[in-house]
Protein backbone atom coordinates (compact mmCIF):
# COMPACT_ATOMS: atom_id res chain seq x y z
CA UNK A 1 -20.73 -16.30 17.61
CA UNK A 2 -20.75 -13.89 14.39
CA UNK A 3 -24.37 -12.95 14.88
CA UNK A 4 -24.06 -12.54 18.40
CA UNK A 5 -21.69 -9.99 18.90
CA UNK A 6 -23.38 -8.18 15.62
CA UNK A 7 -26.57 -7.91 17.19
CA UNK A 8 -25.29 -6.67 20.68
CA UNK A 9 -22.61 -4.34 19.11
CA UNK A 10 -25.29 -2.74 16.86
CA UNK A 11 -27.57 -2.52 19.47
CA UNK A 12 -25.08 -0.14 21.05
CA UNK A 13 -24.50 2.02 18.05
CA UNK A 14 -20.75 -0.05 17.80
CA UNK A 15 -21.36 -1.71 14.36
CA UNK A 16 -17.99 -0.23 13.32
CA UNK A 17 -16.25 -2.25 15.96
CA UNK A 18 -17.16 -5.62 14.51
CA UNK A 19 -14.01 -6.74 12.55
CA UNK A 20 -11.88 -4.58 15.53
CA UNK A 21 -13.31 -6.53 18.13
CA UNK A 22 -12.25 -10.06 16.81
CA UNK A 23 -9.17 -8.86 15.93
CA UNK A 24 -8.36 -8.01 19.66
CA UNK A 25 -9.28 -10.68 20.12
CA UNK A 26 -7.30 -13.43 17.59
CA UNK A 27 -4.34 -11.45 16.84
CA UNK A 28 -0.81 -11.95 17.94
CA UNK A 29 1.90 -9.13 16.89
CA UNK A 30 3.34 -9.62 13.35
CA UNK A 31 -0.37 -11.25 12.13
CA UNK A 32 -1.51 -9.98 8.48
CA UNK A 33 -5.47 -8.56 8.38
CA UNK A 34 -6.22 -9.03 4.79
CA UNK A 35 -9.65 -7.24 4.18
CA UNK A 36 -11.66 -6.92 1.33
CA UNK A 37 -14.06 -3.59 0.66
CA UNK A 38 -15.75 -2.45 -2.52
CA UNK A 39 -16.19 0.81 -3.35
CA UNK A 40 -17.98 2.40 -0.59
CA UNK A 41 -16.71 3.76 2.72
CA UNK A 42 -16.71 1.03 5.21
CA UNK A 43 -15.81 2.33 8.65
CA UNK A 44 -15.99 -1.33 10.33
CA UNK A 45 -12.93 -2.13 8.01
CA UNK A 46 -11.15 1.35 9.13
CA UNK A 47 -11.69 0.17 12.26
CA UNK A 48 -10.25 -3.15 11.79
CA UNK A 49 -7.00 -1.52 9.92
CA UNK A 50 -6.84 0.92 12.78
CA UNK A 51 -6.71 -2.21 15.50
CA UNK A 52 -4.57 -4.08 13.47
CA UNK A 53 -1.74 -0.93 13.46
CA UNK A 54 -2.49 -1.14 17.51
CA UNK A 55 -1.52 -4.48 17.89
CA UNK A 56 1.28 -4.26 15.86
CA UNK A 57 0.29 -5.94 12.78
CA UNK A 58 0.38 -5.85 9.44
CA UNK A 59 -2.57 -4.90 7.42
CA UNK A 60 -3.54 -5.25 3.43
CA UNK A 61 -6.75 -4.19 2.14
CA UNK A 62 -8.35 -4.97 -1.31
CA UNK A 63 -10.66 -2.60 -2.37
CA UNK A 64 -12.42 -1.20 -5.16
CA UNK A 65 -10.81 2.51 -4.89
CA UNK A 66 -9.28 4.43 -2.14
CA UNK A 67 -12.31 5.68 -1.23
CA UNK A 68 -13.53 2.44 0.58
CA UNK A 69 -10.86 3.62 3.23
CA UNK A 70 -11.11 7.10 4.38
CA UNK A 71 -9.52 6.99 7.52
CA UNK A 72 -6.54 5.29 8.57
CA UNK A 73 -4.49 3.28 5.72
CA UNK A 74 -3.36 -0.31 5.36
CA UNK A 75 -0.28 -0.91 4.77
CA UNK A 76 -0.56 -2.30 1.46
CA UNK A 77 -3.60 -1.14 -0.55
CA UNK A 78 -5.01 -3.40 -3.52
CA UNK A 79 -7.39 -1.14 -6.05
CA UNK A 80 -9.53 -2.24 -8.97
CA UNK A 81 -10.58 0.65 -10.94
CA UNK A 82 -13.91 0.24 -11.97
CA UNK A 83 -17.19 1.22 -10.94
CA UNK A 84 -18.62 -2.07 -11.74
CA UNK A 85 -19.16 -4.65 -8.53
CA UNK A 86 -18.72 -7.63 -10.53
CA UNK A 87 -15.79 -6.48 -12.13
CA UNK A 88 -14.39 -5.21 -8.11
CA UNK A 89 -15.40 -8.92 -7.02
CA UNK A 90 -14.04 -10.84 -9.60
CA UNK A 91 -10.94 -9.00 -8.96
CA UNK A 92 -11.34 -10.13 -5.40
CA UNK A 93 -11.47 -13.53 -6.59
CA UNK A 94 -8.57 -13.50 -8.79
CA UNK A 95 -6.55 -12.13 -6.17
CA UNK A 96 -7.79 -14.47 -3.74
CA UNK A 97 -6.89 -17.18 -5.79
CA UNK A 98 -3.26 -15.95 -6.62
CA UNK A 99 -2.49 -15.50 -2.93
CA UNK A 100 -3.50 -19.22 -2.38
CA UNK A 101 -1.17 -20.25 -5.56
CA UNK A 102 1.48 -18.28 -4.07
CA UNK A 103 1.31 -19.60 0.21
CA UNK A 104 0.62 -23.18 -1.18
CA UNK A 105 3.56 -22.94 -3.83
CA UNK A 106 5.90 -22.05 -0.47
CA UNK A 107 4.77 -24.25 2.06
CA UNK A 108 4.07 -27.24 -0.19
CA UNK A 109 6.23 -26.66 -3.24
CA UNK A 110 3.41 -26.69 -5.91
């Protein structure tokens, strides 16, 4: 479970390996990560984007400036610029919602 493997990984001082670990875990070569950040440095999403490269997969990161990622890069970076967090989120949400439009309009013809 989520909580689980949050508790015992920060217990060890491994917080950053959260998204990493799962990845390793559910990820078969030529999977997308999508991630979302805002406009901090999150180093359990560099992490992720870092194990997704590993495995050989894609990766594509929302985020609310290029700061969010300073270490390695997706592959396809998504950047609101604003300094507001509801104006980052609803971004997120937009987006979100266009992706769905667009994977629903190709497997179902909507």
């Amino acid at each position: 479970h989520d909580q689980t493997l949050a508790l015992s990984l920060t217990r060890d001082g491994q917080a950053r390996q959260f998204f990493a670990r799962q990845l390793r875990a559910l990820v078969a070569p030529g999977d997308l990560l999508l991630g979302f950040a805002g406009t901090q440095r999150d180093e359990a999403l560099e992490e992720a984007v870092a194990a997704a490269r590993s495995l050989e997969c894609a990766s594509a990161v929302f985020a609310g400036g290029e700061e969010a990622l300073g270490g390695e890069k997706p592959d396809i970076l998504f950047t609101v610029a604003s300094d507001s967090p509801a104006r980052i989120m609803e971004g997120a949400l937009l987006f979100g919602h266009l992706l769905c439009e667009l994977v629903e309009s190709q497997i179902f013809g909507v």
